[in-house]
PDB file of N, CA and C in Angstrom:
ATOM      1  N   UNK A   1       0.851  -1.180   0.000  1.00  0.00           N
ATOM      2  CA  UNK A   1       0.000   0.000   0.000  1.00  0.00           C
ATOM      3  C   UNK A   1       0.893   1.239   0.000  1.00  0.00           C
ATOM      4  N   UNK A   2       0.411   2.013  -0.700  1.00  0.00           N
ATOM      5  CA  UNK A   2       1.400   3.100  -0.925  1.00  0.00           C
ATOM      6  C   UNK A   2       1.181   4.016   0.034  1.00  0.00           C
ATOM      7  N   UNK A   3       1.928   5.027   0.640  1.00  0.00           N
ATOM      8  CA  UNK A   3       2.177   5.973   2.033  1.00  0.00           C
ATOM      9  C   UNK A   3       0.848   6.823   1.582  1.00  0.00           C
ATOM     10  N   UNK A   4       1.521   8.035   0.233  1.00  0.00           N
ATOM     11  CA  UNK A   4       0.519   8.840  -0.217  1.00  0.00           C
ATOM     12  C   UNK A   4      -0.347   8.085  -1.467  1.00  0.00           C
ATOM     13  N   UNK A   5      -1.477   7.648  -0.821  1.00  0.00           N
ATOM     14  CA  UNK A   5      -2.310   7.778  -2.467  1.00  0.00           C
ATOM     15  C   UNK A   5      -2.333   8.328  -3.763  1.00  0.00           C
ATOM     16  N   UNK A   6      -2.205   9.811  -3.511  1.00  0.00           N
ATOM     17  CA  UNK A   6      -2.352  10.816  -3.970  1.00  0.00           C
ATOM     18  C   UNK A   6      -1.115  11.631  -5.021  1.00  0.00           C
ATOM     19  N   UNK A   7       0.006  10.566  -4.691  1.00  0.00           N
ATOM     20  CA  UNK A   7       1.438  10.810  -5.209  1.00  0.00           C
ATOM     21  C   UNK A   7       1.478   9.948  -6.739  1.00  0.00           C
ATOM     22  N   UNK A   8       1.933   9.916  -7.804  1.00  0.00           N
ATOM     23  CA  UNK A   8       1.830   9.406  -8.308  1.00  0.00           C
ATOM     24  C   UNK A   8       2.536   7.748  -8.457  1.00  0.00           C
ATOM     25  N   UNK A   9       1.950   7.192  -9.295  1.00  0.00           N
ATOM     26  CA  UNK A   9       2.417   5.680  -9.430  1.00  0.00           C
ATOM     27  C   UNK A   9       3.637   5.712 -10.435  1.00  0.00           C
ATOM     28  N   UNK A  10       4.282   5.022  -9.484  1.00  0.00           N
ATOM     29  CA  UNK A  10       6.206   4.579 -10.173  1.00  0.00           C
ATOM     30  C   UNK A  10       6.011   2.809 -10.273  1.00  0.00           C
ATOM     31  N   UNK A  11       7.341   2.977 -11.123  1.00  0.00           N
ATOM     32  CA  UNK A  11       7.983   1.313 -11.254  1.00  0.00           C
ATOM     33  C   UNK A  11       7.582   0.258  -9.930  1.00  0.00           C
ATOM     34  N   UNK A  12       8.110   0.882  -8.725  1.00  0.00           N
ATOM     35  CA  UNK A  12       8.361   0.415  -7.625  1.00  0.00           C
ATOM     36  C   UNK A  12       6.732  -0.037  -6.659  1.00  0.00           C
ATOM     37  N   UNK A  13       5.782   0.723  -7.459  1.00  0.00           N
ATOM     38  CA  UNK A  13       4.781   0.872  -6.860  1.00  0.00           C
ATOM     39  C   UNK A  13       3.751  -0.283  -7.643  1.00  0.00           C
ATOM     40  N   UNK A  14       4.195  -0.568  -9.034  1.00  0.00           N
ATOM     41  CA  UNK A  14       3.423  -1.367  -9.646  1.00  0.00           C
ATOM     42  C   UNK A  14       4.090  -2.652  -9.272  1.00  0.00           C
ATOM     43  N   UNK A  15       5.649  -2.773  -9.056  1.00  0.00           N
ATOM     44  CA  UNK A  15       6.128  -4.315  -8.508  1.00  0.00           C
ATOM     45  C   UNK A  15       5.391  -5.084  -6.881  1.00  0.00           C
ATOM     46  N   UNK A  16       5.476  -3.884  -6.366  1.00  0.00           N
ATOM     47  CA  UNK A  16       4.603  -3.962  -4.820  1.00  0.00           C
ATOM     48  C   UNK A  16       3.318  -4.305  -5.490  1.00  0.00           C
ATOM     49  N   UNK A  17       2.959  -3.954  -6.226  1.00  0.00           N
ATOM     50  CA  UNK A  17       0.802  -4.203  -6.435  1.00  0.00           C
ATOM     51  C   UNK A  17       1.023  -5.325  -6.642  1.00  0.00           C
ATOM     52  N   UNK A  18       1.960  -5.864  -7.868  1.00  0.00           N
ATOM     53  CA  UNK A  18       1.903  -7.500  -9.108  1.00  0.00           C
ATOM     54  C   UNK A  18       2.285  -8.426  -7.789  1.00  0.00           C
ATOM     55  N   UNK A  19       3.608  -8.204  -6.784  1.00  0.00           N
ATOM     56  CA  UNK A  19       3.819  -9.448  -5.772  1.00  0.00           C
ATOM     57  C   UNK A  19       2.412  -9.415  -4.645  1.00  0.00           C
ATOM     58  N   UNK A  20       2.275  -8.283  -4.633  1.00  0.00           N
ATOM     59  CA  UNK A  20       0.571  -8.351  -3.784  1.00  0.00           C
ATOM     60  C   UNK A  20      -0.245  -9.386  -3.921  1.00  0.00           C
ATOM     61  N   UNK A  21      -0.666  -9.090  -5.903  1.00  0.00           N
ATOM     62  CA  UNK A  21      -1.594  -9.907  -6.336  1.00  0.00           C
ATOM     63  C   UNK A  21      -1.122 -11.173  -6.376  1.00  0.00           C
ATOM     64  N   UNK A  22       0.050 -11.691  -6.551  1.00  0.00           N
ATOM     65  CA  UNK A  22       0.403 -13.133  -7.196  1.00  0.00           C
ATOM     66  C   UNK A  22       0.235 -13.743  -5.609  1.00  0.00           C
ATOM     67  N   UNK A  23       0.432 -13.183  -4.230  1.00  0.00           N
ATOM     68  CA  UNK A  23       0.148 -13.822  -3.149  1.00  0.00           C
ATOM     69  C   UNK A  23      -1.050 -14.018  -2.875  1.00  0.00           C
ATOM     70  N   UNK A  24      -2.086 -13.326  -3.074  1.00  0.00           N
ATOM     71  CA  UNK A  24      -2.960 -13.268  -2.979  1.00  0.00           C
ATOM     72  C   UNK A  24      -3.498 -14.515  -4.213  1.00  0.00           C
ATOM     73  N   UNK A  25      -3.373 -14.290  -4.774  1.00  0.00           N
ATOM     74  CA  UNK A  25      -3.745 -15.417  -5.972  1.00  0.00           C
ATOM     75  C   UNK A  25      -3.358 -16.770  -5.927  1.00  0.00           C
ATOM     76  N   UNK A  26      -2.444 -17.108  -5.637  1.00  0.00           N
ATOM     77  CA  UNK A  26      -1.701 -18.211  -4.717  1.00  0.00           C
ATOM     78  C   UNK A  26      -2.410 -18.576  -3.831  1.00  0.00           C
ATOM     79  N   UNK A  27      -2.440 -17.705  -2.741  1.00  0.00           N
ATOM     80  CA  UNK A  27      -3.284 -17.904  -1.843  1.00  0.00           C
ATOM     81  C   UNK A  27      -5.264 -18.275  -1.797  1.00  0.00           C
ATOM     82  N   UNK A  28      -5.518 -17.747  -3.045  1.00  0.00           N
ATOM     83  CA  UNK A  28      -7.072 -17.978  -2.969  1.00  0.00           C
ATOM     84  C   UNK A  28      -7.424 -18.833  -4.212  1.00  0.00           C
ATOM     85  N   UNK A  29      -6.177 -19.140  -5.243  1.00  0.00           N
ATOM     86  CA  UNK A  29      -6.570 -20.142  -6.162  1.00  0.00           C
ATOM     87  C   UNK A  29      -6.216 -21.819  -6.282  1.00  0.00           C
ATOM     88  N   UNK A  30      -4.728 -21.212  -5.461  1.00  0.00           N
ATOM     89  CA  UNK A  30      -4.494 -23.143  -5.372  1.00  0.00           C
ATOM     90  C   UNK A  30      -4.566 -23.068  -3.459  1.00  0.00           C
ATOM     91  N   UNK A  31      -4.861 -22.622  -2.728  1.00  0.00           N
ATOM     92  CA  UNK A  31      -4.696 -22.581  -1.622  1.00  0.00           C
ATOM     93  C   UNK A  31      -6.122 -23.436  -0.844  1.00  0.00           C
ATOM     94  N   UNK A  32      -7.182 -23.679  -1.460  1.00  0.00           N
ATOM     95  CA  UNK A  32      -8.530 -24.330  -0.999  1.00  0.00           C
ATOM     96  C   UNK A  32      -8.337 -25.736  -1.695  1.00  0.00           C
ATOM     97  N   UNK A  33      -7.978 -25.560  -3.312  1.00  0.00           N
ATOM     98  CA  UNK A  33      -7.634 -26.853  -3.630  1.00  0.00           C
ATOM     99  C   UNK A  33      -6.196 -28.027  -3.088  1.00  0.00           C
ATOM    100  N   UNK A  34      -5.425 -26.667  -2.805  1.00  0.00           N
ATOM    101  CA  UNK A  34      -3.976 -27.985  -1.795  1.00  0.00           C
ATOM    102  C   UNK A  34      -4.435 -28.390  -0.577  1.00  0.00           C
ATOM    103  N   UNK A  35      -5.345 -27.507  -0.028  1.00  0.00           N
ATOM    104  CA  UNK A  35      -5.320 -27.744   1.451  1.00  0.00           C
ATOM    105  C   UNK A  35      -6.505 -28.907   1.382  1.00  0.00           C
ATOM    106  N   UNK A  36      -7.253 -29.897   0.017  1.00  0.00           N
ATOM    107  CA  UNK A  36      -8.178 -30.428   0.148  1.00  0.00           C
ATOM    108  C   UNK A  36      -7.226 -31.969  -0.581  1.00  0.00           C
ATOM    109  N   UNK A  37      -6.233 -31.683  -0.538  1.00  0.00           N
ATOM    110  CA  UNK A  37      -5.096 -32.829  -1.193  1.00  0.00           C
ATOM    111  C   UNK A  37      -4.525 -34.079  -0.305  1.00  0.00           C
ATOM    112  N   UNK A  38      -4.252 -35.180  -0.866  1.00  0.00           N
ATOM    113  CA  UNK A  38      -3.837 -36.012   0.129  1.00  0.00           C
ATOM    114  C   UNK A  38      -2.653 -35.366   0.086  1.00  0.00           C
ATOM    115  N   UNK A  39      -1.551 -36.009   0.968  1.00  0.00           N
ATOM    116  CA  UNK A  39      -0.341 -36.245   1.068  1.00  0.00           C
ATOM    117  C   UNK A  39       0.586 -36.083  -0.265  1.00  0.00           C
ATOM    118  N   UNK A  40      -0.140 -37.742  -0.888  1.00  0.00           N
ATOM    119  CA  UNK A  40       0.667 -38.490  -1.585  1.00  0.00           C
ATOM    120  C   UNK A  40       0.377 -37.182  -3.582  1.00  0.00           C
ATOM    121  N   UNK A  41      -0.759 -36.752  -3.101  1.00  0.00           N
ATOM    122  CA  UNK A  41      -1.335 -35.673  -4.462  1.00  0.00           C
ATOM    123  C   UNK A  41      -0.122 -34.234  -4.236  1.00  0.00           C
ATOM    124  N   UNK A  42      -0.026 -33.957  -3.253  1.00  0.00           N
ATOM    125  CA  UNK A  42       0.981 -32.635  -3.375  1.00  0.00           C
ATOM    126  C   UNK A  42       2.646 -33.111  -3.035  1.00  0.00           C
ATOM    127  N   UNK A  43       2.539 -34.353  -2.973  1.00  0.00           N
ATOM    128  CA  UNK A  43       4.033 -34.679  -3.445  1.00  0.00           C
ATOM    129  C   UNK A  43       4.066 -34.616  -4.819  1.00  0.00           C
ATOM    130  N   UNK A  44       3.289 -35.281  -5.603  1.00  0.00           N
ATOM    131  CA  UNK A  44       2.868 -35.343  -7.047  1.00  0.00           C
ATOM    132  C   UNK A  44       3.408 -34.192  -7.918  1.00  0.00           C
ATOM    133  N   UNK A  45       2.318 -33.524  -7.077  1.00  0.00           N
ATOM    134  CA  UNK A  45       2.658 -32.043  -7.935  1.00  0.00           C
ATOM    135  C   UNK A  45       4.440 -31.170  -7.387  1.00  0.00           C
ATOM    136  N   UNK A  46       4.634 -31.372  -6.164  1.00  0.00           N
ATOM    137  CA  UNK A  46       5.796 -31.090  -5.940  1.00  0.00           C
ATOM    138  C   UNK A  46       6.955 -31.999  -6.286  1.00  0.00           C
ATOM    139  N   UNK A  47       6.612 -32.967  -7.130  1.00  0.00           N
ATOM    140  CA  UNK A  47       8.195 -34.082  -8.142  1.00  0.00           C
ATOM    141  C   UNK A  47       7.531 -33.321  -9.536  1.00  0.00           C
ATOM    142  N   UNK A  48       6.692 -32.602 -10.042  1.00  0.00           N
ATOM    143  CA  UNK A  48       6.308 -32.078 -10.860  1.00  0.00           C
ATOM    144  C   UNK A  48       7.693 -30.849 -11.213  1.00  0.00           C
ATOM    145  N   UNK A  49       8.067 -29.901  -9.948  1.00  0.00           N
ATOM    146  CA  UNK A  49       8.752 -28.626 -10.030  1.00  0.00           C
ATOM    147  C   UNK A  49       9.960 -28.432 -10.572  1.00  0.00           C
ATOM    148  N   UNK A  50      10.435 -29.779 -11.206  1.00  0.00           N
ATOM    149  CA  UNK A  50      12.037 -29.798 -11.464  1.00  0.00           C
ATOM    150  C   UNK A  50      11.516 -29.308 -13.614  1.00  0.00           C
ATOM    151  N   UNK A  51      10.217 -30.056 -14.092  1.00  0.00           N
ATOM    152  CA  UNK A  51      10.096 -29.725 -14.999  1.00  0.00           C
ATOM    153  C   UNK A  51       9.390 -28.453 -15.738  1.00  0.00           C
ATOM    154  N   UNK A  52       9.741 -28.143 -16.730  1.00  0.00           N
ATOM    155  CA  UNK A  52       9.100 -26.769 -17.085  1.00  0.00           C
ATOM    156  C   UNK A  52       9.068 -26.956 -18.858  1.00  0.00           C
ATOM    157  N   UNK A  53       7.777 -26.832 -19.801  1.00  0.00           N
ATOM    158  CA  UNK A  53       6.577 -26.227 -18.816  1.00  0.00           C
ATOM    159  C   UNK A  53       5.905 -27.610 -18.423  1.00  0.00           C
ATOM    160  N   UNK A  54       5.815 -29.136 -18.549  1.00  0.00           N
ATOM    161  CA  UNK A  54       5.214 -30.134 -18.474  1.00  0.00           C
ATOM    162  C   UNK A  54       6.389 -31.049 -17.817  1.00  0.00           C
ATOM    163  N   UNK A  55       5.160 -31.653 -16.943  1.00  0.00           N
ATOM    164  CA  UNK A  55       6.526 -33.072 -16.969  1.00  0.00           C
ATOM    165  C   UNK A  55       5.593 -34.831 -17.566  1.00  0.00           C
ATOM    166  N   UNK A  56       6.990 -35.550 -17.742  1.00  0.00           N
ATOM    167  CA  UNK A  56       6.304 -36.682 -17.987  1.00  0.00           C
ATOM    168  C   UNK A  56       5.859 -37.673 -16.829  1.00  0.00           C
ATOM    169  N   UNK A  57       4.930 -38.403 -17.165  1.00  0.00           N
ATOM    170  CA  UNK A  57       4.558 -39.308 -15.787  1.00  0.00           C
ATOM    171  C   UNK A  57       5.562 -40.142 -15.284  1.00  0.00           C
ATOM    172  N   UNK A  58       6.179 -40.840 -16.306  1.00  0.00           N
ATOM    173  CA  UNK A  58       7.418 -41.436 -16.268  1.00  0.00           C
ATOM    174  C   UNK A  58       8.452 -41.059 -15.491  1.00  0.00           C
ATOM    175  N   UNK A  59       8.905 -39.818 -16.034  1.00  0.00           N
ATOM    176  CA  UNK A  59       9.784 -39.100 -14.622  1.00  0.00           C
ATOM    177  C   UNK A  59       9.297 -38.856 -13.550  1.00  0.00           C
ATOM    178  N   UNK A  60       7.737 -38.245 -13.239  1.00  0.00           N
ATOM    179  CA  UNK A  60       7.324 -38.386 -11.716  1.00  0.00           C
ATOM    180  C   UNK A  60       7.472 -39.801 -10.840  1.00  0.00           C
ATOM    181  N   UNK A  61       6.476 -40.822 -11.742  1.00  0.00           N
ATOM    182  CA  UNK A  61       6.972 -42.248 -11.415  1.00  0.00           C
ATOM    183  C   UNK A  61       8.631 -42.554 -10.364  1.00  0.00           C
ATOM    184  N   UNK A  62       9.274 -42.182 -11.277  1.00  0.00           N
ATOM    185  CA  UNK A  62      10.703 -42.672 -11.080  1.00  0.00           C
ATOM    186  C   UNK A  62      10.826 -41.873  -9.666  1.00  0.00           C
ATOM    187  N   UNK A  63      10.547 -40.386  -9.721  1.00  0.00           N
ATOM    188  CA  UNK A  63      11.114 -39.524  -8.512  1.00  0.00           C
ATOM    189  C   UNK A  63      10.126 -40.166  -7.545  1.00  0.00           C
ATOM    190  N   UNK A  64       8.910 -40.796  -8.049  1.00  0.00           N
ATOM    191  CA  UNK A  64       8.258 -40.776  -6.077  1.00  0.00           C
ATOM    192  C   UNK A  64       8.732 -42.690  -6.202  1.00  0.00           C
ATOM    193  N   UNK A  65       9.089 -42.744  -6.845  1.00  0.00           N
ATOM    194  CA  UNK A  65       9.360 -44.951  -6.513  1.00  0.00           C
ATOM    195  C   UNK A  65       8.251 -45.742  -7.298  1.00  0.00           C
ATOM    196  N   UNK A  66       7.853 -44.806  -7.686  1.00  0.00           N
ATOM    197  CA  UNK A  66       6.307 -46.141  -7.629  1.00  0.00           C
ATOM    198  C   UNK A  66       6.128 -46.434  -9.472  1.00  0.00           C
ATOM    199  N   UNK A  67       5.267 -46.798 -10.110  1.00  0.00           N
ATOM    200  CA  UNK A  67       5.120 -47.765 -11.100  1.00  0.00           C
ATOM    201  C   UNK A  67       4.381 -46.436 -11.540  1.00  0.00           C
ATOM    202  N   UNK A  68       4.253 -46.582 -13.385  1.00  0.00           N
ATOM    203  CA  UNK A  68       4.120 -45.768 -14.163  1.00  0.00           C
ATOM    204  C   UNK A  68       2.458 -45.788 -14.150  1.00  0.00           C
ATOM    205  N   UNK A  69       1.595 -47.148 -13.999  1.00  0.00           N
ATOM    206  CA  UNK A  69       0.066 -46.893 -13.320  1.00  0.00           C
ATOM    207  C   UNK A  69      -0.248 -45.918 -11.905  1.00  0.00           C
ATOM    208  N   UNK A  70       0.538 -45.853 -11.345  1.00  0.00           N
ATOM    209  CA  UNK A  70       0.461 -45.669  -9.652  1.00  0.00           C
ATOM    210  C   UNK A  70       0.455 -43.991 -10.581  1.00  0.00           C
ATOM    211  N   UNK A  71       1.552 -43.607 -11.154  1.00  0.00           N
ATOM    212  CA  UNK A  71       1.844 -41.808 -11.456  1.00  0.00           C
ATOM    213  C   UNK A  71       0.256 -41.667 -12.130  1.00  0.00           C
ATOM    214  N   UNK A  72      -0.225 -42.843 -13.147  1.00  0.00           N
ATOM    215  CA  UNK A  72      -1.668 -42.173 -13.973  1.00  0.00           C
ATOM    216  C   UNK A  72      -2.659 -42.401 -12.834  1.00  0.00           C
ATOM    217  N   UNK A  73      -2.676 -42.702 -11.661  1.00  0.00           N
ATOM    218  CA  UNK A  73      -3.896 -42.902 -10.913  1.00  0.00           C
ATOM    219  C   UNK A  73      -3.258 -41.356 -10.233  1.00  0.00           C
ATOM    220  N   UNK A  74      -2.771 -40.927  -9.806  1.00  0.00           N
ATOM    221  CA  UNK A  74      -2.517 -39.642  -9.161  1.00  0.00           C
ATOM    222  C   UNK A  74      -2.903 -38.606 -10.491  1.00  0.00           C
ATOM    223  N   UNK A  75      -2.495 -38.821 -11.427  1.00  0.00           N
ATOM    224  CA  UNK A  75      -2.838 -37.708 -12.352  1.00  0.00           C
ATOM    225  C   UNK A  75      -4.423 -37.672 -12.847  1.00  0.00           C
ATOM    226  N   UNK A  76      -4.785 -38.662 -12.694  1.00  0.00           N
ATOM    227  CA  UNK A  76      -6.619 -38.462 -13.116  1.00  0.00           C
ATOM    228  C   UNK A  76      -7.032 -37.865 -11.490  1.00  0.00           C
ATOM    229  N   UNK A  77      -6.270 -38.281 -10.496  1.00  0.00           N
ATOM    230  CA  UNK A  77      -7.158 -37.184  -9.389  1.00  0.00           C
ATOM    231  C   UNK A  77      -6.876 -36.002  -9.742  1.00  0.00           C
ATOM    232  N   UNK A  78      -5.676 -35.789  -9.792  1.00  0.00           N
ATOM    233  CA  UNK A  78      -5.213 -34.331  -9.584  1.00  0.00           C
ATOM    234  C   UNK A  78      -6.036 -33.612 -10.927  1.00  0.00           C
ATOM    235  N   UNK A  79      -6.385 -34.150 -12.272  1.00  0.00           N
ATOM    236  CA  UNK A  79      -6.998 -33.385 -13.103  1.00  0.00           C
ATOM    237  C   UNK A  79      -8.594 -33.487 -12.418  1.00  0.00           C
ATOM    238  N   UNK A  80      -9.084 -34.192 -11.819  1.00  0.00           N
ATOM    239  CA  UNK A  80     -10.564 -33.881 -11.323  1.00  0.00           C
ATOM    240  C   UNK A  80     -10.747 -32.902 -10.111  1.00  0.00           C
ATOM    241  N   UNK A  81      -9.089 -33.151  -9.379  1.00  0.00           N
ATOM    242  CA  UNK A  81      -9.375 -31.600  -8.247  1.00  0.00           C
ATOM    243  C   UNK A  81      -9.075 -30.406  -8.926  1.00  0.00           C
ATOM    244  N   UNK A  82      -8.316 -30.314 -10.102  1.00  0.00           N
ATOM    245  CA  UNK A  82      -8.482 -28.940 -10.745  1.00  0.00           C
ATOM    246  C   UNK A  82      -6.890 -28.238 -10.985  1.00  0.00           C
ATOM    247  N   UNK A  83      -5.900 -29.348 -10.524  1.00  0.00           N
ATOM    248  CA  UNK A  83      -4.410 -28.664  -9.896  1.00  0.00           C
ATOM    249  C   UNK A  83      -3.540 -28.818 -11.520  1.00  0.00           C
ATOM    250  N   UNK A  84      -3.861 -30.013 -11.988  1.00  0.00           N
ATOM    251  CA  UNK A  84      -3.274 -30.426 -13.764  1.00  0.00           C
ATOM    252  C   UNK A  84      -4.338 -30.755 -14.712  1.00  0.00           C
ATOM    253  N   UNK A  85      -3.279 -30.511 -15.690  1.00  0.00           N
ATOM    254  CA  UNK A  85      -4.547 -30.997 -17.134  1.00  0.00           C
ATOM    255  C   UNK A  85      -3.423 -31.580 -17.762  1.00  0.00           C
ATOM    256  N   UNK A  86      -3.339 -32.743 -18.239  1.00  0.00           N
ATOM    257  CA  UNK A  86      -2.806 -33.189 -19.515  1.00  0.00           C
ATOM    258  C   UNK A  86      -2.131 -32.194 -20.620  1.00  0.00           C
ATOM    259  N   UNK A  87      -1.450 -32.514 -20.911  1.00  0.00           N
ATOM    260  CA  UNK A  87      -0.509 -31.279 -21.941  1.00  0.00           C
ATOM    261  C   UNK A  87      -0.237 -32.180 -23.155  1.00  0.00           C
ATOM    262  N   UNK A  88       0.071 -33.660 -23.051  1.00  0.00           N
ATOM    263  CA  UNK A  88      -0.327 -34.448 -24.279  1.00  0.00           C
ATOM    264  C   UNK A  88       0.007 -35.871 -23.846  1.00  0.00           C
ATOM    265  N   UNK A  89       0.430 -36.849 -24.815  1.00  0.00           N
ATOM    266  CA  UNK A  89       0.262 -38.316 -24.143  1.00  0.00           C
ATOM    267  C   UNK A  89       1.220 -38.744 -23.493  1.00  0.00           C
ATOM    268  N   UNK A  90       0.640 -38.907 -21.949  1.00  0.00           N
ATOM    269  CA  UNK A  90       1.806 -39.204 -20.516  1.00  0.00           C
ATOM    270  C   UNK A  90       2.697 -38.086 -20.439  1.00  0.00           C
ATOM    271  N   UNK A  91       1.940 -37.090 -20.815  1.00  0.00           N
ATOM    272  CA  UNK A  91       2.754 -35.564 -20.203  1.00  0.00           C
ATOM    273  C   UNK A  91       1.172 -35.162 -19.304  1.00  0.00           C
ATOM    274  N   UNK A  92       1.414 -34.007 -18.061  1.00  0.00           N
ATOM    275  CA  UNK A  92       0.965 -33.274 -17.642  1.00  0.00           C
ATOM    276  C   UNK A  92       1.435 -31.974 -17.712  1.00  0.00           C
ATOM    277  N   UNK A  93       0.850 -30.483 -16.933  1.00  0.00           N
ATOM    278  CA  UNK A  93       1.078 -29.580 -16.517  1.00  0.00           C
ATOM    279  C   UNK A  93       0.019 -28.726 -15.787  1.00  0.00           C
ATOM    280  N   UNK A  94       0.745 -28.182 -14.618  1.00  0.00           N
ATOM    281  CA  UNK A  94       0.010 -27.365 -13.749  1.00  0.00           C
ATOM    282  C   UNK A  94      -1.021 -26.675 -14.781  1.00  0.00           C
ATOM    283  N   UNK A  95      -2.240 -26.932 -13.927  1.00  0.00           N
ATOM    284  CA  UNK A  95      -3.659 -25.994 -14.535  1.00  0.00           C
ATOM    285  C   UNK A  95      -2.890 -24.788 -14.499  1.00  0.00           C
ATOM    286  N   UNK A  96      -2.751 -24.177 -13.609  1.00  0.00           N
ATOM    287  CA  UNK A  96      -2.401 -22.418 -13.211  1.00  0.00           C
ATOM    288  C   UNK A  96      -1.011 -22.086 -12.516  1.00  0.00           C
ATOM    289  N   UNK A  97      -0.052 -21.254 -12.663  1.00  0.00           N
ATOM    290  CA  UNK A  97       1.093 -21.088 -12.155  1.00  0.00           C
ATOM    291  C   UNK A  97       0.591 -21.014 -10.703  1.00  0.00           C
ATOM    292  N   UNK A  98      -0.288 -20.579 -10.127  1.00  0.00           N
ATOM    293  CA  UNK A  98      -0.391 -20.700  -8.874  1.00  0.00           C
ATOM    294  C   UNK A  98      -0.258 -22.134  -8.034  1.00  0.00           C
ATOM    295  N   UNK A  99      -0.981 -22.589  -8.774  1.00  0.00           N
ATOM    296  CA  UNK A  99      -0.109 -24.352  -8.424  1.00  0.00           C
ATOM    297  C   UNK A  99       0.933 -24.849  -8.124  1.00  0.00           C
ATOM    298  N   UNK A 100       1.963 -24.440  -8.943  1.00  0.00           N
ATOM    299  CA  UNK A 100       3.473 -24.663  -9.261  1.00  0.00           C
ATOM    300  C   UNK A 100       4.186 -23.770  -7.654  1.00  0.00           C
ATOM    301  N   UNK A 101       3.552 -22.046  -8.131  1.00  0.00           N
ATOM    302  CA  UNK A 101       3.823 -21.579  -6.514  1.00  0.00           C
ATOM    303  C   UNK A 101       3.932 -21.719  -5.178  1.00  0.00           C
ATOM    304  N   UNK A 102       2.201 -22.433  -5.085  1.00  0.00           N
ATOM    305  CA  UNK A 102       2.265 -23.403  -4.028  1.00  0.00           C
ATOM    306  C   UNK A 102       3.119 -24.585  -3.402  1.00  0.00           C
ATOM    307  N   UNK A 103       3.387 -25.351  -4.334  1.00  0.00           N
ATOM    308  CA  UNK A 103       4.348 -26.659  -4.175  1.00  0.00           C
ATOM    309  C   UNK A 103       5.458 -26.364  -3.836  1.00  0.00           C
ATOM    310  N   UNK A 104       6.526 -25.229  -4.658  1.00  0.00           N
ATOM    311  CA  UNK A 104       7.239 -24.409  -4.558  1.00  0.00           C
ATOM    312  C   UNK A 104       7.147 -23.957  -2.615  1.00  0.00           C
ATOM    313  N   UNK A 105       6.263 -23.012  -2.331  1.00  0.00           N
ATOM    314  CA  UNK A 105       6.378 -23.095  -1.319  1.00  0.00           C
ATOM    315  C   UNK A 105       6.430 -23.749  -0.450  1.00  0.00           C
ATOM    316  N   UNK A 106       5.641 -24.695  -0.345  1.00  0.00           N
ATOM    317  CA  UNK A 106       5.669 -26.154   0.363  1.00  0.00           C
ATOM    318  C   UNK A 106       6.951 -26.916   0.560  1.00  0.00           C
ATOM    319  N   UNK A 107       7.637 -26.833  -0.703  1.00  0.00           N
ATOM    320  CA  UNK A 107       9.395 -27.172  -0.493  1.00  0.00           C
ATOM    321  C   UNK A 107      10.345 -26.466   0.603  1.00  0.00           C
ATOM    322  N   UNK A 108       9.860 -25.211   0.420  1.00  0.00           N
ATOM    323  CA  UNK A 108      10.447 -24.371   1.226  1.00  0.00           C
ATOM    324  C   UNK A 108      10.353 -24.240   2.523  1.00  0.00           C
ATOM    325  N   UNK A 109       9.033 -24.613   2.890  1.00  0.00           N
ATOM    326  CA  UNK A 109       8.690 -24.892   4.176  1.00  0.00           C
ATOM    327  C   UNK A 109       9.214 -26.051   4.957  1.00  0.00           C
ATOM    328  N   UNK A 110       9.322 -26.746   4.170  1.00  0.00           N
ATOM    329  CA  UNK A 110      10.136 -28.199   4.430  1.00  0.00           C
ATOM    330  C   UNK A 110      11.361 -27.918   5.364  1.00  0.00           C
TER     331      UNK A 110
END
């Protein structure tokens, strides 16, 4: 929030608004859908963060241990809670960068 309202808007003032909004957006777009996630769904998406812009199931597979069925049964949840969509065959990618943010943070918290 800026001191004077009334002063005009600079560089510095529109970077403060955009990190405002992207927390805020973070916070109210993937923030109801992570907090409604198992465990084993926001690990998913967090072995997701090493790729950009999609990853393959195959490589998630490998990073969490488990079998290349086990990665497509996590990815048909995660596309019915709203967090990925398919990007093409045995690829995914985050629905919304706010997704990616989240997980991201979640690492960090770690």
């Amino acid at each position: 929030m800026r001191e004077d309202p009334s002063a005009p808007i600079n560089l510095v003032n529109v970077r403060a608004g955009a990190a405002e909004a992207e927390l805020i957006m973070v916070d109210q777009i993937a923030g109801p859908t992570w907090n409604r996630l198992s465990p084993m769904d926001r690990r998913f998406l967090i072995e997701m963060l090493p790729d950009e812009p999609d990853s393959s199931l195959a490589d998630i597979a490998t990073r969490l241990g488990r079998s290349l069925q086990y990665a497509r049964t996590y990815r048909r949840r995660l596309i019915a809670a709203g967090a990925v969509r398919s990007s093409s065959k045995g690829r995914v990618r985050f629905l919304h960068h706010a997704f990616r943010s989240r997980a991201a943070a979640a690492v960090r918290q770690e």
